[in-house]
N, C-alpha and C. Protein backbone atom coordinates (compact mmCIF):
# COMPACT_ATOMS: atom_id res chain seq x y z
N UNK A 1 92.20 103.28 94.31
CA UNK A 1 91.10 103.86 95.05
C UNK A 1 90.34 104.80 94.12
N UNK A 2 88.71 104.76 94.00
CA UNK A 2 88.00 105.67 93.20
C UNK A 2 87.30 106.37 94.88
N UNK A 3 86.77 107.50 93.96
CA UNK A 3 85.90 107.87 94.79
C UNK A 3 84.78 108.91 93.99
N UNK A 4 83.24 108.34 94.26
CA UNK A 4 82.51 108.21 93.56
C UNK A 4 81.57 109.13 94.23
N UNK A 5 80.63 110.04 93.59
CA UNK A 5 79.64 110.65 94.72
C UNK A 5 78.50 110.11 94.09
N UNK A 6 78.10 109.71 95.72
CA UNK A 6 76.54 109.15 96.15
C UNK A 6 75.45 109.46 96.53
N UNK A 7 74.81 110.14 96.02
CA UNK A 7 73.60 111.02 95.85
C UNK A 7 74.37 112.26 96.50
N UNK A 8 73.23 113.04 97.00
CA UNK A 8 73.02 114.42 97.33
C UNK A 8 74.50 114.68 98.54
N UNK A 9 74.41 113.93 99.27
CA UNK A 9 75.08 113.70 100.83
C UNK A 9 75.80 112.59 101.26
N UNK A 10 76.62 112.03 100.26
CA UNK A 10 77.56 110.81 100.56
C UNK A 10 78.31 110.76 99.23
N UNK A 11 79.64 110.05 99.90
CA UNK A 11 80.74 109.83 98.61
C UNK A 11 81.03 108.01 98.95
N UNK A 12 81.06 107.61 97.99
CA UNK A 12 81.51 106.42 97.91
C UNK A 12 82.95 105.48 97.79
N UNK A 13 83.58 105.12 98.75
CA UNK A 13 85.35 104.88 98.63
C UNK A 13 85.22 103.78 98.23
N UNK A 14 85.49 103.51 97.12
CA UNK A 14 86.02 102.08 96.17
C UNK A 14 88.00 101.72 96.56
N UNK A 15 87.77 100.39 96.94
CA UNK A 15 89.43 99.99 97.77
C UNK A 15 89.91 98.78 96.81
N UNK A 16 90.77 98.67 96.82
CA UNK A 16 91.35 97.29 95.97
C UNK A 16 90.44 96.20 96.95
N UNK A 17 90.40 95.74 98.12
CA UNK A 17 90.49 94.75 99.23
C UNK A 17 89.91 95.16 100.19
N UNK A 18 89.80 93.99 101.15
CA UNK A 18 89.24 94.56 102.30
C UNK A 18 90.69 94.55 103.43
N UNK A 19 91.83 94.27 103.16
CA UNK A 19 92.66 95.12 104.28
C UNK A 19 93.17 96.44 104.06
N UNK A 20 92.60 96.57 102.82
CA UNK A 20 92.77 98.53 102.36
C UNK A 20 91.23 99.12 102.77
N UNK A 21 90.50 98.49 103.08
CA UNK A 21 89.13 98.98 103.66
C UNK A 21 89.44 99.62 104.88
N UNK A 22 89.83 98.49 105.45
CA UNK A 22 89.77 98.08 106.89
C UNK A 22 90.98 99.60 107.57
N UNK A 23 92.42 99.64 106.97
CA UNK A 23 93.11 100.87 107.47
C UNK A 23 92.48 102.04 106.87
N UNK A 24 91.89 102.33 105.76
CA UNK A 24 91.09 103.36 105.96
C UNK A 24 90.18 103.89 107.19
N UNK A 25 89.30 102.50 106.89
CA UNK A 25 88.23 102.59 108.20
C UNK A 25 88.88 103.22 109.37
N UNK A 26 89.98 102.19 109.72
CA UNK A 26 90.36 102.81 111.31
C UNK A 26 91.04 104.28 111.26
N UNK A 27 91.95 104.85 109.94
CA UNK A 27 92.37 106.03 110.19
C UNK A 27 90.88 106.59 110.22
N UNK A 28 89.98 106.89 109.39
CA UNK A 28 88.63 107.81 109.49
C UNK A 28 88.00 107.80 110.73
N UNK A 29 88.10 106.72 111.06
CA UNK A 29 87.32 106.55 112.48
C UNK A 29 88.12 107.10 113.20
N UNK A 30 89.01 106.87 113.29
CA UNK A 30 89.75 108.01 114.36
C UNK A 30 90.32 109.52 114.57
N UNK A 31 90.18 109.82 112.96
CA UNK A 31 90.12 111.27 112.89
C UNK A 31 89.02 111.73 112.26
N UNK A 32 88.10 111.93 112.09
CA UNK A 32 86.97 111.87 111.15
C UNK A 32 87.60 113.68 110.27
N UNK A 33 87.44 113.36 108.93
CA UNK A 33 87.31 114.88 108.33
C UNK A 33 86.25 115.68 108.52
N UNK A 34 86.62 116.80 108.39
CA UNK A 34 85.14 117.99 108.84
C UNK A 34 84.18 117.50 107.80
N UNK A 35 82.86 117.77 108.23
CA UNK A 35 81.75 117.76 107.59
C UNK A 35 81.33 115.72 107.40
N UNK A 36 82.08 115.12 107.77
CA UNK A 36 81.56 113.64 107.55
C UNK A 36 81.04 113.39 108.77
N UNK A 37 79.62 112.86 108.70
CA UNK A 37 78.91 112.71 109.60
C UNK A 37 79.05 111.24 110.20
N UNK A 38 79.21 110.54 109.15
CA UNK A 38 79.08 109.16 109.71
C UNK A 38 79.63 107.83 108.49
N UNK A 39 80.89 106.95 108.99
CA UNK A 39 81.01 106.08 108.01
C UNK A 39 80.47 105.02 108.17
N UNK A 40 80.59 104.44 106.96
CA UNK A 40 79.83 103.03 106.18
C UNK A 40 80.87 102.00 106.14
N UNK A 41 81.50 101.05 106.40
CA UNK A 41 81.87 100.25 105.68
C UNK A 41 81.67 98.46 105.59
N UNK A 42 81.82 98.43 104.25
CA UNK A 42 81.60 97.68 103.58
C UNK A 42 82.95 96.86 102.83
N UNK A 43 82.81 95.30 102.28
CA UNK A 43 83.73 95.16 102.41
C UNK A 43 85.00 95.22 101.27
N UNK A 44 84.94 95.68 100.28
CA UNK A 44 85.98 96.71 99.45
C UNK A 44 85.44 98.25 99.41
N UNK A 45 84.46 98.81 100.05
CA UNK A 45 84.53 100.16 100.08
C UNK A 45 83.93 100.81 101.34
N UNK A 46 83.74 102.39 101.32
CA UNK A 46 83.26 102.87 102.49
C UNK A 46 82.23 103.86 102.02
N UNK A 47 81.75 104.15 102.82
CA UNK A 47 80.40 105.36 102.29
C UNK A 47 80.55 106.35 103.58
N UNK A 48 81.19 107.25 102.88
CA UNK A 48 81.23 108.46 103.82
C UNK A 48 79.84 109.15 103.59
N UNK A 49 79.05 109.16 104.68
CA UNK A 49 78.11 110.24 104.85
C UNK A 49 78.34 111.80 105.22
N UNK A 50 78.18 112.46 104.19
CA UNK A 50 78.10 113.91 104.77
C UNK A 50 77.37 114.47 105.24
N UNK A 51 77.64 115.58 106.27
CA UNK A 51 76.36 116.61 107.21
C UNK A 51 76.45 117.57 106.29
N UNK A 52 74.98 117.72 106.07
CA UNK A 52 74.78 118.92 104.61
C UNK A 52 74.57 120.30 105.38
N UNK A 53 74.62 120.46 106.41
CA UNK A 53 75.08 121.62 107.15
C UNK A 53 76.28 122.44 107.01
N UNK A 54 77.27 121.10 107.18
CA UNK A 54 78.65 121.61 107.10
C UNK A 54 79.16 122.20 106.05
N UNK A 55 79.96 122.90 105.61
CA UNK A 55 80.84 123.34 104.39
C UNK A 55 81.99 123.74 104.69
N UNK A 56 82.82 122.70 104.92
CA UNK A 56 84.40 122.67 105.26
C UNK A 56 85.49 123.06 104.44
N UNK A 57 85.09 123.06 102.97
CA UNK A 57 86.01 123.39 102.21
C UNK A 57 85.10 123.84 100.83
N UNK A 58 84.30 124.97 100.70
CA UNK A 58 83.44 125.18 99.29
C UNK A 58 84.05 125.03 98.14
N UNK A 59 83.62 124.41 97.63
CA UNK A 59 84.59 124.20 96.10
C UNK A 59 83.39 124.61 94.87
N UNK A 60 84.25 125.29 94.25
CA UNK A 60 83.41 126.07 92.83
C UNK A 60 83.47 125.18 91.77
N UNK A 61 83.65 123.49 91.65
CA UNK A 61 83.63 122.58 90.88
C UNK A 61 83.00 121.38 91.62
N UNK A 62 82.34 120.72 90.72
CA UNK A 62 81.00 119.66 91.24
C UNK A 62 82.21 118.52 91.19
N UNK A 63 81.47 117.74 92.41
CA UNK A 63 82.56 116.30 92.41
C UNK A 63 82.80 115.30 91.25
N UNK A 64 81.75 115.21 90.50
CA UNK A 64 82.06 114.67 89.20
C UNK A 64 81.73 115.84 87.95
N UNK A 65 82.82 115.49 86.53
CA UNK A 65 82.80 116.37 85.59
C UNK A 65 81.62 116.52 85.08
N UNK A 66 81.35 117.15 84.79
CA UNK A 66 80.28 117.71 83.72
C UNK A 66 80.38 117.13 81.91
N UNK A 67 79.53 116.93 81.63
CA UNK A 67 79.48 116.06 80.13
C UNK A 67 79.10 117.34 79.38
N UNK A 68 79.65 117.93 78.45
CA UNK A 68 78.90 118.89 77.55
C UNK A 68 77.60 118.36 76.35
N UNK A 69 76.53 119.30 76.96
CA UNK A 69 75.26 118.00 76.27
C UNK A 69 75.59 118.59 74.94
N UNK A 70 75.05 117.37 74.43
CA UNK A 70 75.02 117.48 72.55
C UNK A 70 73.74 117.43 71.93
N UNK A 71 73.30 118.20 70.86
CA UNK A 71 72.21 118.11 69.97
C UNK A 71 72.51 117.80 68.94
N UNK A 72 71.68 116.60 68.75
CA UNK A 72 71.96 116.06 67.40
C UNK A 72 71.62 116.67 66.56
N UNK A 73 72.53 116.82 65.36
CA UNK A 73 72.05 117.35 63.92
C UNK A 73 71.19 116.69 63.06
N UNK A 74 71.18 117.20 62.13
CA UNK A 74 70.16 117.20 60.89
C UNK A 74 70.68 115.36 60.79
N UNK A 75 69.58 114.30 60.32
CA UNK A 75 70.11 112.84 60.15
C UNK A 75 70.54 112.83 59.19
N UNK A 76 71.67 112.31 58.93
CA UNK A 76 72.38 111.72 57.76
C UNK A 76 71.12 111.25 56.22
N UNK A 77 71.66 111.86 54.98
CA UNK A 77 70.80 111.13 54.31
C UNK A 77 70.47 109.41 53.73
N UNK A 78 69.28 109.58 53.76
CA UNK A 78 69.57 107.53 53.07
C UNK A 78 69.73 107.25 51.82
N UNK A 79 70.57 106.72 51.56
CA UNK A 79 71.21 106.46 50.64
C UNK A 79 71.15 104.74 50.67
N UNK A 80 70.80 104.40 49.40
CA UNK A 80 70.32 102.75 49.02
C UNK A 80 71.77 102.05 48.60
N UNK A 81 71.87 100.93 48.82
CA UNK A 81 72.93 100.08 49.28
C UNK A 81 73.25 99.64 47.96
């Protein structure tokens, strides 16, 4: 299982299959977690929609890592073959 965020207000559940879809689906549907407004599914994944109202659990780290940007240096010199 991945789980991927999808724009601003949705996360994306990547499943092996669709009978690992499918018991997801029905546990979510029947308990929904705070702040998910509404699920998606599809047939190896689900798209949890979030209510951007809610904030059920604030977390001081973004759902995916951060890349440290790089500046390229000075170019290599050319040198003849």
């Amino acid at each position: 299982m991945r789980i991927l965020p999808s724009g601003d207000a949705a996360l994306l559940v990547e499943l092996p299959g669709l009978p690992e879809m499918l018991g997801l689906y029905a546990a979510l549907a029947a308990a929904p977690p705070p702040g998910v407004a509404d699920i998606v599914p599809a047939a190896r994944t689900l798209t949890l929609l979030l209510d951007p109202a809610a904030n059920p659990a604030p977390s001081r780290t973004p759902c995916a890592p951060r890349v440290p940007s790089r500046r390229p240096g000075p170019p290599a010199p050319w040198r003849s073959p």
